[in-house]
N, C-alpha and C. Protein backbone atom coordinates (compact mmCIF):
# COMPACT_ATOMS: atom_id res chain seq x y z
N UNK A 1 25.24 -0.34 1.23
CA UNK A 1 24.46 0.76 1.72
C UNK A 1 23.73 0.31 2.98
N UNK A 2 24.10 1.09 4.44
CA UNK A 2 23.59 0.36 5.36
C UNK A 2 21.62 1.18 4.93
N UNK A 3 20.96 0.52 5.99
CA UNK A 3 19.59 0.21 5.86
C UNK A 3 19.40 2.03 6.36
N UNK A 4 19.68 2.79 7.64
CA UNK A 4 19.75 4.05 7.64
C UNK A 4 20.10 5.22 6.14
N UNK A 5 20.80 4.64 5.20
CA UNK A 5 21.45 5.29 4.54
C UNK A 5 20.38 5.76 3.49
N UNK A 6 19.64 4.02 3.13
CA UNK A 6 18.79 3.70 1.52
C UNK A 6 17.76 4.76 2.20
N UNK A 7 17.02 4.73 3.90
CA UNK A 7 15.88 5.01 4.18
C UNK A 7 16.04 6.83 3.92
N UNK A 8 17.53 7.24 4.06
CA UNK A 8 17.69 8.81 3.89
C UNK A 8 17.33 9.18 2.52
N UNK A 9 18.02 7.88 1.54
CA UNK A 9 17.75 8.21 0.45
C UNK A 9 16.41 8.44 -0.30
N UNK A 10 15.84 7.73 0.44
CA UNK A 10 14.00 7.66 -0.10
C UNK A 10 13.76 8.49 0.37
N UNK A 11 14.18 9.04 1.64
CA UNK A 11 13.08 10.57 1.63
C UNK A 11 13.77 11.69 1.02
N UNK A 12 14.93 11.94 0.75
CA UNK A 12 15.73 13.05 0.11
C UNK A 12 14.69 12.86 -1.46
N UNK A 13 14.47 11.70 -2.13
CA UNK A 13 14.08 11.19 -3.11
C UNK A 13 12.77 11.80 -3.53
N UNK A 14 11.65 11.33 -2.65
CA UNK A 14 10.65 11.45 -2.46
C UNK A 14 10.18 13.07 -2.04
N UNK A 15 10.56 13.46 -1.06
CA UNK A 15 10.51 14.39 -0.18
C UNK A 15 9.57 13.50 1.59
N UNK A 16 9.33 12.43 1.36
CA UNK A 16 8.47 11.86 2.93
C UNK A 16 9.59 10.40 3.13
N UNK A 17 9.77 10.39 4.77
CA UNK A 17 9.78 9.23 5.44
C UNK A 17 9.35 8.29 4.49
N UNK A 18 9.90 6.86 4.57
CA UNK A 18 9.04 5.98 3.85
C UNK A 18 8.08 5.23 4.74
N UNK A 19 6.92 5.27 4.01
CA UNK A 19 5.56 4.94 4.28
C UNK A 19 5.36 3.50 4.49
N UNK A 20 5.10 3.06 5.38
CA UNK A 20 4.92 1.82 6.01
C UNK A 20 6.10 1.09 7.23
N UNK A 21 7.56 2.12 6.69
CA UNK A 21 8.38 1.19 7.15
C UNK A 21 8.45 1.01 8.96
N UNK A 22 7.71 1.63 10.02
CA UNK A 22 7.36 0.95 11.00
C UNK A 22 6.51 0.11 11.24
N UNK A 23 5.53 0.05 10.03
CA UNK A 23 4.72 -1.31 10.31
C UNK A 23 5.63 -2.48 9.85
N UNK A 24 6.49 -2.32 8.82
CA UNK A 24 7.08 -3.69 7.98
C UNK A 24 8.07 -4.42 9.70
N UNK A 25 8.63 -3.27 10.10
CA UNK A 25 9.31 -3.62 11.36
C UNK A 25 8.72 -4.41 12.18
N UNK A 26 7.48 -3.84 12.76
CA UNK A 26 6.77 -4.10 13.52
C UNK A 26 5.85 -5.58 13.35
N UNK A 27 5.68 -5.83 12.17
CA UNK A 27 4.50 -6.97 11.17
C UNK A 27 5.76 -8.27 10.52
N UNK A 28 7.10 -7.76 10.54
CA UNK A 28 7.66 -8.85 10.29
C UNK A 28 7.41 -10.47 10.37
N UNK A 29 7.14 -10.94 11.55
CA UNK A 29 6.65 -12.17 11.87
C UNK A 29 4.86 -12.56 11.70
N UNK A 30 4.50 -11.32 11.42
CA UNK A 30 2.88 -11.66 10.57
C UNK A 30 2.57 -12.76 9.48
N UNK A 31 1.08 -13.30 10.05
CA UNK A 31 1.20 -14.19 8.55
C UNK A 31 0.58 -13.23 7.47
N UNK A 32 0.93 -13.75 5.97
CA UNK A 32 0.85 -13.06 5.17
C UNK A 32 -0.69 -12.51 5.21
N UNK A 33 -1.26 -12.10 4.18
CA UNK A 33 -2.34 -11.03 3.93
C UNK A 33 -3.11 -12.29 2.47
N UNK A 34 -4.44 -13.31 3.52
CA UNK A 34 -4.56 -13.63 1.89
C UNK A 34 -5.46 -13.50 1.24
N UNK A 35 -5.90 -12.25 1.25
CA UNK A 35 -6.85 -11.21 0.75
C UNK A 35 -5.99 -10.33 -0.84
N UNK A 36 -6.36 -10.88 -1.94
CA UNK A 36 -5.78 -10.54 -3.23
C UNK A 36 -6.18 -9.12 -3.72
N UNK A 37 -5.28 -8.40 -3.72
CA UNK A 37 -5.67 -7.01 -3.64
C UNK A 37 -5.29 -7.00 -4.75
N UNK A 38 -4.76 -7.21 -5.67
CA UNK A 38 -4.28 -7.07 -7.16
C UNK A 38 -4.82 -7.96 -8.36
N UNK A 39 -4.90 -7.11 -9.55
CA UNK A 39 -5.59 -7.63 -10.78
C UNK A 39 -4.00 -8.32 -11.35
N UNK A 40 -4.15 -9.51 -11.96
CA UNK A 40 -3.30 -10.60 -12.89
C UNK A 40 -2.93 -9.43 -13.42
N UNK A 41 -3.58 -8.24 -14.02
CA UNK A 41 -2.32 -7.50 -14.97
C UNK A 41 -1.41 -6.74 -13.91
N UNK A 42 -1.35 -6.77 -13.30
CA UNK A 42 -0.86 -5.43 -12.24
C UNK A 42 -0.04 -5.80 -12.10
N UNK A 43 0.74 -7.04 -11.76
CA UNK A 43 2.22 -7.10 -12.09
C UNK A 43 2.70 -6.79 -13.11
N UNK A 44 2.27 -7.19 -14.77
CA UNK A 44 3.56 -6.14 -15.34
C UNK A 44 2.97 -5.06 -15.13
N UNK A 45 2.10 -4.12 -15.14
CA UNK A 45 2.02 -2.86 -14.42
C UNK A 45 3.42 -2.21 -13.69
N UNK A 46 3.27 -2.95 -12.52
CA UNK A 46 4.14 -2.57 -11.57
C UNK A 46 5.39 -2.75 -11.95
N UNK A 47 6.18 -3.85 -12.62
CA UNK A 47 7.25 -4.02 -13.28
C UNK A 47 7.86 -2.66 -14.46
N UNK A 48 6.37 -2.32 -15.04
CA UNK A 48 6.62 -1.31 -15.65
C UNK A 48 7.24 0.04 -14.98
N UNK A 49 6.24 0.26 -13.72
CA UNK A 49 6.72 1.48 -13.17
C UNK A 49 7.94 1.39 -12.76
N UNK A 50 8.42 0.42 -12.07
CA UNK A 50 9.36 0.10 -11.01
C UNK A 50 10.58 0.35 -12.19
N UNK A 51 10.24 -0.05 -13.74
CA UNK A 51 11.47 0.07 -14.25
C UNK A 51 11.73 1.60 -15.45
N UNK A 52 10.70 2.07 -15.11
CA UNK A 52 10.99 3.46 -16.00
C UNK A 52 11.31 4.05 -14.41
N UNK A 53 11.26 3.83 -13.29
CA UNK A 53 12.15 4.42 -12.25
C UNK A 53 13.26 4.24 -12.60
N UNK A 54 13.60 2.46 -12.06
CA UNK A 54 15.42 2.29 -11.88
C UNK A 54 14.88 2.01 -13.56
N UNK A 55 15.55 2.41 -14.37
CA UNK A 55 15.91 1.23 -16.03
C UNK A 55 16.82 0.54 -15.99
N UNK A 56 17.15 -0.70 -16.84
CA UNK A 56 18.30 -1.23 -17.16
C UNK A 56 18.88 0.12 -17.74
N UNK A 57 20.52 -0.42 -17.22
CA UNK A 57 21.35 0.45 -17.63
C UNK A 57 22.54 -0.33 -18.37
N UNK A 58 24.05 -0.50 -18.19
CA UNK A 58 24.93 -1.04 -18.51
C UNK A 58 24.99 -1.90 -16.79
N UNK A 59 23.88 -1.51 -16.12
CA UNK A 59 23.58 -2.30 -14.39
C UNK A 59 22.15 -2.60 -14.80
N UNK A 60 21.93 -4.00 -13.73
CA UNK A 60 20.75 -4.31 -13.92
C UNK A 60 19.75 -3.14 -13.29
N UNK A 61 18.20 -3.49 -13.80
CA UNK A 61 17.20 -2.82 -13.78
C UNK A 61 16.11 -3.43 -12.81
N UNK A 62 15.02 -2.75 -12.42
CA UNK A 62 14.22 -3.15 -11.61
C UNK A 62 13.47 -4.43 -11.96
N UNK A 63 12.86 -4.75 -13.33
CA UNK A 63 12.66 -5.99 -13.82
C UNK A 63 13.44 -6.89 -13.86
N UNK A 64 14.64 -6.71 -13.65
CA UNK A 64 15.50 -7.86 -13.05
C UNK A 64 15.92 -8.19 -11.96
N UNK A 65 15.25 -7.44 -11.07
CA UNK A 65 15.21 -7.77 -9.49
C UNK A 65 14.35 -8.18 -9.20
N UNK A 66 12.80 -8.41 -10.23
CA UNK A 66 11.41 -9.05 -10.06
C UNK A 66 11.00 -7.67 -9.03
N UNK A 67 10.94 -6.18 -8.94
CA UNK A 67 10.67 -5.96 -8.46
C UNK A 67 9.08 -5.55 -8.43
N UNK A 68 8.49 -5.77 -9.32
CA UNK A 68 6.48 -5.47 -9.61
C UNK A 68 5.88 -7.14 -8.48
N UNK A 69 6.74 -8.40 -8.35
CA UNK A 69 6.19 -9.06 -7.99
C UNK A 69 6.09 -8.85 -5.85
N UNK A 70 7.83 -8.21 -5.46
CA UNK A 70 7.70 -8.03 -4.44
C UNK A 70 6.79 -6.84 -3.98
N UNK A 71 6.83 -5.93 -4.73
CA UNK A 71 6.03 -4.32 -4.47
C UNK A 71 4.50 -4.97 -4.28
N UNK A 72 4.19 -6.04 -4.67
CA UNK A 72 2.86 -6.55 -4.98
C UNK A 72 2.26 -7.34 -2.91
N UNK A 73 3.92 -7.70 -2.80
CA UNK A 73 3.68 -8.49 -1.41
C UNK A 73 3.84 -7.32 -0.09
N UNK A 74 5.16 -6.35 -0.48
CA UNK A 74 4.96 -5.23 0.37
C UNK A 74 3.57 -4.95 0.81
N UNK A 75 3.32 -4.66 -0.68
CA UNK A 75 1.58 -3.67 -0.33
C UNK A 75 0.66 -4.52 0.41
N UNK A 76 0.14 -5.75 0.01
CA UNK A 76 -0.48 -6.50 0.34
C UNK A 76 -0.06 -7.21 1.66
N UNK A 77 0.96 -7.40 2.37
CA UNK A 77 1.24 -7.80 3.75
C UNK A 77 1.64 -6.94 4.85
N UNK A 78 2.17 -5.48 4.45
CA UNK A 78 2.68 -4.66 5.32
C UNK A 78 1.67 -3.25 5.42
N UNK A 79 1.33 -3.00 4.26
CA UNK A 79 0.38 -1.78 4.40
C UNK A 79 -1.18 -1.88 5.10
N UNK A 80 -1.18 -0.43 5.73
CA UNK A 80 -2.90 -0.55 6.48
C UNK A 80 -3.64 -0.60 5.40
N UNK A 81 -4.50 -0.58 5.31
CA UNK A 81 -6.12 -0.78 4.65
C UNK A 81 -5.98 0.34 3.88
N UNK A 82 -5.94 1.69 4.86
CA UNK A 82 -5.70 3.21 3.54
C UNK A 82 -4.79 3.44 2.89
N UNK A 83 -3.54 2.62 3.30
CA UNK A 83 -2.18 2.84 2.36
C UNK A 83 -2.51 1.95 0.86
N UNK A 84 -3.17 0.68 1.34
CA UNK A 84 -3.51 -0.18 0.47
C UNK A 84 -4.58 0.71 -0.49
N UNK A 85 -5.50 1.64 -0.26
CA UNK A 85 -6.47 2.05 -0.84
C UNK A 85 -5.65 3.33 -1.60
N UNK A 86 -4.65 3.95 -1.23
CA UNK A 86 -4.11 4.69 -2.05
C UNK A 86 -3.25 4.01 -2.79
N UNK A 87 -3.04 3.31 -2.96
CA UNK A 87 -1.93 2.44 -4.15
C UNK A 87 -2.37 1.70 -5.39
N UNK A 88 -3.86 1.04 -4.71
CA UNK A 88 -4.06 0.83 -5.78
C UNK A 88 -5.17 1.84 -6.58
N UNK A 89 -5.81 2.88 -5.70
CA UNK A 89 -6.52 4.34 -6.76
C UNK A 89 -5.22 4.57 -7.30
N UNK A 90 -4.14 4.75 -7.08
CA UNK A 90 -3.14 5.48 -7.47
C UNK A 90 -2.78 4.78 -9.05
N UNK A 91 -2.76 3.13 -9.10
CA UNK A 91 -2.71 2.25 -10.35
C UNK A 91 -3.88 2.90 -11.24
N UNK A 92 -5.16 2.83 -10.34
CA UNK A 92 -6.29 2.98 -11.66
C UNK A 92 -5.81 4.38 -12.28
N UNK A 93 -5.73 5.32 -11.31
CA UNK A 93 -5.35 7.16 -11.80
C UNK A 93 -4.15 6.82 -13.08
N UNK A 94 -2.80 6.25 -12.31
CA UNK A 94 -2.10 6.21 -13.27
C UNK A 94 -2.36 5.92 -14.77
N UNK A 95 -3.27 4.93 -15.35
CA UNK A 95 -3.77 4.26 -16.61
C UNK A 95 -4.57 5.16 -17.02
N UNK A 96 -5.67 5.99 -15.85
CA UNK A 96 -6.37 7.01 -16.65
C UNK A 96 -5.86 8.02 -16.87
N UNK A 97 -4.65 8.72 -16.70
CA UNK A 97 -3.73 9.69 -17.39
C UNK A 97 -3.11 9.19 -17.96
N UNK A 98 -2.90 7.76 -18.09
CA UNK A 98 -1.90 7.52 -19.53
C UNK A 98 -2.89 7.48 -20.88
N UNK A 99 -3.95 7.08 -20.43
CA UNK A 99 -5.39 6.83 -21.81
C UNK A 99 -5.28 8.71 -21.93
N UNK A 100 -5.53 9.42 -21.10
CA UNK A 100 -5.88 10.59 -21.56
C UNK A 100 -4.72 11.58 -22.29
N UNK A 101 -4.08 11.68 -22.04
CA UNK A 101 -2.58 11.77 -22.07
C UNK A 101 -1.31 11.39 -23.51
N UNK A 102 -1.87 10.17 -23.41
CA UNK A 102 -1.16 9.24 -24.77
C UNK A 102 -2.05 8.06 -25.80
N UNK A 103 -2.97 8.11 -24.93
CA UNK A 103 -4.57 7.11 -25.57
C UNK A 103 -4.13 5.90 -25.49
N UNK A 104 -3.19 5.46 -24.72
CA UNK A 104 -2.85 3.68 -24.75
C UNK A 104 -2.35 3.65 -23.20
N UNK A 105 -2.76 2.62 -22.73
CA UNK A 105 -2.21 2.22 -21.49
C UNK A 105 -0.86 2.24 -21.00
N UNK A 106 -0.50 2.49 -19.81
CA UNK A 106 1.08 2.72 -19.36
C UNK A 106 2.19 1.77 -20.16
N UNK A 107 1.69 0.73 -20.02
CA UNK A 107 2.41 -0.65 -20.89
C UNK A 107 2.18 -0.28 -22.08
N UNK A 108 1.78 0.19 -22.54
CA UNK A 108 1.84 0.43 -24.40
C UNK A 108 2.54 1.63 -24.39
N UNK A 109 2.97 2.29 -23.94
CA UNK A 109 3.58 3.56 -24.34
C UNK A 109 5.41 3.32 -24.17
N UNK A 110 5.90 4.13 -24.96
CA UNK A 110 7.42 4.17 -25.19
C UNK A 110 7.60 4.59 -23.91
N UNK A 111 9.26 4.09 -24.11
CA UNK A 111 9.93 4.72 -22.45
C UNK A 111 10.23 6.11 -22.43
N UNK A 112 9.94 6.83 -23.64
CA UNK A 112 10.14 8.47 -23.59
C UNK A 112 9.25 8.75 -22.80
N UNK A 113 7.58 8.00 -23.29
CA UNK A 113 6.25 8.64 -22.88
C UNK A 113 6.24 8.35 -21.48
N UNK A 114 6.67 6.83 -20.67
CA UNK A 114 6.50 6.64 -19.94
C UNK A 114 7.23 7.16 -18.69
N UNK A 115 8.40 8.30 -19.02
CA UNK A 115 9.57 8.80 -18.25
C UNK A 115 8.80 9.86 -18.24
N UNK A 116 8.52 10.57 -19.96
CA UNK A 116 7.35 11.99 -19.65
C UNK A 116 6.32 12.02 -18.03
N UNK A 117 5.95 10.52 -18.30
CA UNK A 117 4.69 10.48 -17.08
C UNK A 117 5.19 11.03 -16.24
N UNK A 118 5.44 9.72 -16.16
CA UNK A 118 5.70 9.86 -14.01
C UNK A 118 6.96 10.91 -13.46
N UNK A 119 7.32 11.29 -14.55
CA UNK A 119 8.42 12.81 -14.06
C UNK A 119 7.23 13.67 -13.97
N UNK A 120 6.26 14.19 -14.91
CA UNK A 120 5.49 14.81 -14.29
C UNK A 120 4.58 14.24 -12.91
N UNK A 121 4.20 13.05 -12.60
CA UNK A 121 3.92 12.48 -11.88
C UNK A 121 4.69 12.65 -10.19
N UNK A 122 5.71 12.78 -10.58
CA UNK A 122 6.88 13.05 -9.56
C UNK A 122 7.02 14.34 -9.27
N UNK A 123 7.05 15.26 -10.40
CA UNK A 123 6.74 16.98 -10.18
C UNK A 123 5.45 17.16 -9.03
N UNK A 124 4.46 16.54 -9.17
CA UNK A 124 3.43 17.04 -8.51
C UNK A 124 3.32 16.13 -7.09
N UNK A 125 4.05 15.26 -6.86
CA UNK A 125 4.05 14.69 -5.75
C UNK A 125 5.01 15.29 -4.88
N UNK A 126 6.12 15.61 -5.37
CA UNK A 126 7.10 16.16 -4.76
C UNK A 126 6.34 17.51 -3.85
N UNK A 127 5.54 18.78 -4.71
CA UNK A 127 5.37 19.45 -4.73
C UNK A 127 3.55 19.58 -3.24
N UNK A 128 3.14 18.48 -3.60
CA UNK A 128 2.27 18.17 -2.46
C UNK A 128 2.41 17.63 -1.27
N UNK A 129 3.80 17.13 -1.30
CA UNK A 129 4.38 16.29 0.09
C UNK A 129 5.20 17.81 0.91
N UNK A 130 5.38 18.82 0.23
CA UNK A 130 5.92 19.67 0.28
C UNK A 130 4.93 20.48 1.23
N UNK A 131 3.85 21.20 0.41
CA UNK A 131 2.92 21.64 1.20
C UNK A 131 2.27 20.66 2.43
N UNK A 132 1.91 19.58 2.10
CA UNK A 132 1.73 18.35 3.42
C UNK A 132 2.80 18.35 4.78
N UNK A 133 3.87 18.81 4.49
CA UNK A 133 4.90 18.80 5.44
C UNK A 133 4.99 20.18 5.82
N UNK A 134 4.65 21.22 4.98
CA UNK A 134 4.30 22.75 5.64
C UNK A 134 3.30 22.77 6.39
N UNK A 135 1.76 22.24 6.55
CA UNK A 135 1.07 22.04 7.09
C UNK A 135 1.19 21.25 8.66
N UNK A 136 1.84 20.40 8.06
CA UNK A 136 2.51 19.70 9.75
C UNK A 136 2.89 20.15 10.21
N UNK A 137 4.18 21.00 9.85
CA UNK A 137 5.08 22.04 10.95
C UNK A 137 4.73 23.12 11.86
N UNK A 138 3.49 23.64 11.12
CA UNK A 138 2.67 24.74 11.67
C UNK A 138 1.20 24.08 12.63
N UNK A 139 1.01 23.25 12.23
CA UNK A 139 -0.56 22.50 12.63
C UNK A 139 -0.07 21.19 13.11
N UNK A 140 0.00 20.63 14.24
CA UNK A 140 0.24 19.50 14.60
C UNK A 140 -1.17 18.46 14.23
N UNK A 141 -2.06 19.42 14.80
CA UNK A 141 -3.36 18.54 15.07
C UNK A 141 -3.61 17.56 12.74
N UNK A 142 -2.79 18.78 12.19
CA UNK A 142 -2.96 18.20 10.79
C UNK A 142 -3.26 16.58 10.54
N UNK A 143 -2.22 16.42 11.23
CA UNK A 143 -1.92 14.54 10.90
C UNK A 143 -2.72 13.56 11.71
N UNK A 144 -3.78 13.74 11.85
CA UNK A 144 -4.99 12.63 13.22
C UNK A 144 -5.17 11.58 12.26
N UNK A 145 -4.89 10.58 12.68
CA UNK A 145 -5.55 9.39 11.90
C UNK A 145 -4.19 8.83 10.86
N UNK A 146 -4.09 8.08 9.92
CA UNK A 146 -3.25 7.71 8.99
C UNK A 146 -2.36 8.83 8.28
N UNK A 147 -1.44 8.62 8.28
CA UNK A 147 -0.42 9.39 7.75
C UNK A 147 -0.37 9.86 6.24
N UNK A 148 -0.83 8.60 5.53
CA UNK A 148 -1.10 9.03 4.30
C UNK A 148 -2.42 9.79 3.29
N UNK A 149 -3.11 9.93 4.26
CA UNK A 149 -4.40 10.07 3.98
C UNK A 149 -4.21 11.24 2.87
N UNK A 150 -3.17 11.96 2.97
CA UNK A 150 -3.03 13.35 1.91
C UNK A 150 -2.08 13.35 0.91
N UNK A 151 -1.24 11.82 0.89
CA UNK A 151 -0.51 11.88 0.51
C UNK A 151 -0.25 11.93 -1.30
N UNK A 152 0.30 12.17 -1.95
CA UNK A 152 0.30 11.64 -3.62
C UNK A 152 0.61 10.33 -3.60
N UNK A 153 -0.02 9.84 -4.34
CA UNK A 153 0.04 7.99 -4.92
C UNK A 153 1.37 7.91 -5.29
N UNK A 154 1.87 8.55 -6.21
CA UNK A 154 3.27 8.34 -6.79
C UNK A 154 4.42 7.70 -5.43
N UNK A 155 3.92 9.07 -4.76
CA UNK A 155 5.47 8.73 -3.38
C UNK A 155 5.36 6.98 -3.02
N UNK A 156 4.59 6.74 -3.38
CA UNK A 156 4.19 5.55 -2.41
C UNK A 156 4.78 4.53 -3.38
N UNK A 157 4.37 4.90 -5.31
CA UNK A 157 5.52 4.23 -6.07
C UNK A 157 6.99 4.14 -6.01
N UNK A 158 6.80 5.48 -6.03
CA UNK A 158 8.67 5.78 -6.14
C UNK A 158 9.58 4.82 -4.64
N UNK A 159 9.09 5.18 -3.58
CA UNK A 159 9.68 4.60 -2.42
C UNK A 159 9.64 3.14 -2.63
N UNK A 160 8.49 2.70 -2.46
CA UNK A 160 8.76 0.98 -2.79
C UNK A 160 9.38 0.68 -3.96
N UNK A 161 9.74 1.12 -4.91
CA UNK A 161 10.41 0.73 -5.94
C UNK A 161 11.70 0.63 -5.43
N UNK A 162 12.46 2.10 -4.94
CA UNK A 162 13.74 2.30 -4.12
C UNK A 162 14.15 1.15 -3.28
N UNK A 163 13.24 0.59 -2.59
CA UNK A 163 13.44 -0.01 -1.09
C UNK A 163 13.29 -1.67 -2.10
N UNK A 164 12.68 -1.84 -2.64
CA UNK A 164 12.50 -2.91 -2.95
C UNK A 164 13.36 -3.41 -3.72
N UNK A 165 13.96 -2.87 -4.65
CA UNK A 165 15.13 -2.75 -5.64
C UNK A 165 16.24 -2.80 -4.77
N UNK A 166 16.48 -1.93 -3.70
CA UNK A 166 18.09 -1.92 -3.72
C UNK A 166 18.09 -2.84 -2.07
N UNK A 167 16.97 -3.42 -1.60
CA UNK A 167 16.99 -4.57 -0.46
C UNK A 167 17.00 -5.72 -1.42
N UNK A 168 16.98 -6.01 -2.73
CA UNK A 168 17.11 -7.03 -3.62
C UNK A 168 18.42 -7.90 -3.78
N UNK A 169 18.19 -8.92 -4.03
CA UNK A 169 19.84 -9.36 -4.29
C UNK A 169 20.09 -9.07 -5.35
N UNK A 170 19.80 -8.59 -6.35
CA UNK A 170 20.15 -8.18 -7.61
C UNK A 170 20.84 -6.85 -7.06
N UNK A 171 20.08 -6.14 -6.69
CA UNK A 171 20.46 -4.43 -5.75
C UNK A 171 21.07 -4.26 -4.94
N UNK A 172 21.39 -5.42 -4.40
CA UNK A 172 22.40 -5.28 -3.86
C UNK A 172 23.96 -5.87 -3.61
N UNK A 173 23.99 -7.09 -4.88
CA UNK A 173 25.22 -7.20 -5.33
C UNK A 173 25.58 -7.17 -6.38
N UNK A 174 24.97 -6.42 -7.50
CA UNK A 174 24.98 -5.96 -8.47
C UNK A 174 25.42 -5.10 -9.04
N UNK A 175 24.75 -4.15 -8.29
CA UNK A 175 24.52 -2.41 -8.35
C UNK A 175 25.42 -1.92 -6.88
N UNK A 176 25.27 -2.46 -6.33
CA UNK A 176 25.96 -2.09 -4.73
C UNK A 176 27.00 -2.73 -4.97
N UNK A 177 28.22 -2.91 -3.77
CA UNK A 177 29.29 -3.69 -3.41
C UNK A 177 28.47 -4.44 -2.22
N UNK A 178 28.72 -5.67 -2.07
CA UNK A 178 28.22 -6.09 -0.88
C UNK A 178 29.39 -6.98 -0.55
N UNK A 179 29.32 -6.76 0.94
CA UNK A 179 30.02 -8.34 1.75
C UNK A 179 29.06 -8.82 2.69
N UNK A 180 28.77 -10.18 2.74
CA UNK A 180 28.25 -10.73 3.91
C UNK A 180 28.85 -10.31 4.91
N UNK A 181 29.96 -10.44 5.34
CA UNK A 181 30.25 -10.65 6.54
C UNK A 181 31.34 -9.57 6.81
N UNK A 182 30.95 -8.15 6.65
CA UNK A 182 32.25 -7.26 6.57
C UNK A 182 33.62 -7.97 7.63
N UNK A 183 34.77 -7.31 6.70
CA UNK A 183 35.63 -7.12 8.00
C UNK A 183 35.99 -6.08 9.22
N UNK A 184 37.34 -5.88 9.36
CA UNK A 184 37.58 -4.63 10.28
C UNK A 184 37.58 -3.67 9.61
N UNK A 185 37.33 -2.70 10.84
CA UNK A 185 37.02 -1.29 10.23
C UNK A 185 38.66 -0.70 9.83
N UNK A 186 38.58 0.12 8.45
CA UNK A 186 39.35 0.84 7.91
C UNK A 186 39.31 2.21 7.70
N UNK A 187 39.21 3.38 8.92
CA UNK A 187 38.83 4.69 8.56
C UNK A 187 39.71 5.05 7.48
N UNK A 188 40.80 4.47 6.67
CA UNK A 188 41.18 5.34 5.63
C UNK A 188 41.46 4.29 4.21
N UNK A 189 40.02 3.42 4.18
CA UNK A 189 39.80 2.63 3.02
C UNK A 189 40.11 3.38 1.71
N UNK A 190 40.47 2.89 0.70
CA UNK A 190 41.14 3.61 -0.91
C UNK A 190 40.08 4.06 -1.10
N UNK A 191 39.45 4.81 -1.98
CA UNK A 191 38.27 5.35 -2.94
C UNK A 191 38.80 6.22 -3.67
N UNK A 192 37.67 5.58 -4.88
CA UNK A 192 38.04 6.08 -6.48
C UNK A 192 36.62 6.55 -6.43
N UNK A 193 36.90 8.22 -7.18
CA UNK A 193 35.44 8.72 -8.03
C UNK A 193 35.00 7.34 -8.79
N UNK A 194 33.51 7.65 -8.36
CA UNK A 194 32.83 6.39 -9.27
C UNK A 194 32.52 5.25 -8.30
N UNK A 195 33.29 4.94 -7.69
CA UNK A 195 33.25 3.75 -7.08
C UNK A 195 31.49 3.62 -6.72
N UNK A 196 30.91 2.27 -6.06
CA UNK A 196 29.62 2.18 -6.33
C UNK A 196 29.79 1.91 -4.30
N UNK A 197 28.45 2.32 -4.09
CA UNK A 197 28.32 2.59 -2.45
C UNK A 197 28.05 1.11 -2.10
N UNK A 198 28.70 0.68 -0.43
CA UNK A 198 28.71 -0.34 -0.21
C UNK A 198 27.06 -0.79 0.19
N UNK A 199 26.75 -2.17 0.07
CA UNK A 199 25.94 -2.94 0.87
C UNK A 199 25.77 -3.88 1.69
N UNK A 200 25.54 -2.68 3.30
CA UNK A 200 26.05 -3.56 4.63
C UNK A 200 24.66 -3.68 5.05
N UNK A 201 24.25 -4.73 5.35
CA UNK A 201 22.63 -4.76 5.76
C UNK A 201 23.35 -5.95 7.23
């Protein structure tokens, strides 16, 4: 999957651009961030979310791409200050609708409860990025300052999970086809229904 392709996919996904990815461009050669923005539990936290997104399947799953530990370095080396401040309100929110909701923390709840969530979680993000992007089209002046400032917390899960997972080597020779080093081009390569989409990075 070239890198244009995954980034279509996250916003078809989501309904927004993914969030950060001109700073990650731009901040590449940055030194890291060593300001600890995360609590010791928040990795499996994040492992959790990342994998009631992708689950193990009969293909590996997001906990087997370690993806709660990279989502942890994304946030913390590539995001501004307010992206950072919506991600992690977005952790505390998440736990306080799972206490209210199911009375046990995200990690204690079954993968029924925890798919219940964040699909509703995803219903209402979808649905606010929606109106957020109606507002832009009509109102330019809407968007002054940080991009996310209106955004739902979730999008900001769901995308780094996507991006982080399938830029993985697990995600991408796993779950993807990958070649290092493609060869020549074949405009009339075989394909079988099913077949799994390539990964050309």
């Amino acid at each position: 999957m070239e890198r244009r392709a995954l980034l279509k996919m996250i916003a078809a996904a989501t309904g927004m651009a993914l969030i950060g990815n001109n700073v990650w461009a731009a901040t590449s050669n940055m030194l890291p961030n060593t300001t600890n923005l995360f609590k010791k539990t928040d990795l499996a936290l994040l492992d959790e979310i990342a994998e009631t997104i992708l689950p193990r399947t009969d293909l590996p799953g997001a906990k087997d791409a370690g993806c709660g530990a990279q989502m942890q370095i994304m946030v913390q080396d590539c995001y501004t200050p307010e992206q950072q401040e919506l991600f992690i309100h977005g952790l505390v929110s998440l736990q306080q609708l799972s206490h209210s909701q199911f009375g046990a923390e995200f990690g204690q709840l079954t993968a029924e409860q925890r798919t219940r969530l964040l699909t509703q979680l995803d219903t209402e993000a979808k649905a606010s990025n929606a109106v957020l992007q109606s507002n832009d089209s009509t109102n330019a002046s809407n968007r002054q300052g940080d991009p996310t400032a209106k955004l739902h917390y979730f999008t900001l899960f769901k995308q780094l999970s996507i991006f982080v997972f399938f830029t993985s080597k697990v995600g991408a020779t796993e779950v993807l086809r990958y070649v290092a080093v493609p060869g020549r081009y074949d405009g009339a390569f075989p394909y079988k229904k099913g077949d799994k989409t390539w990964a050309l990075w």
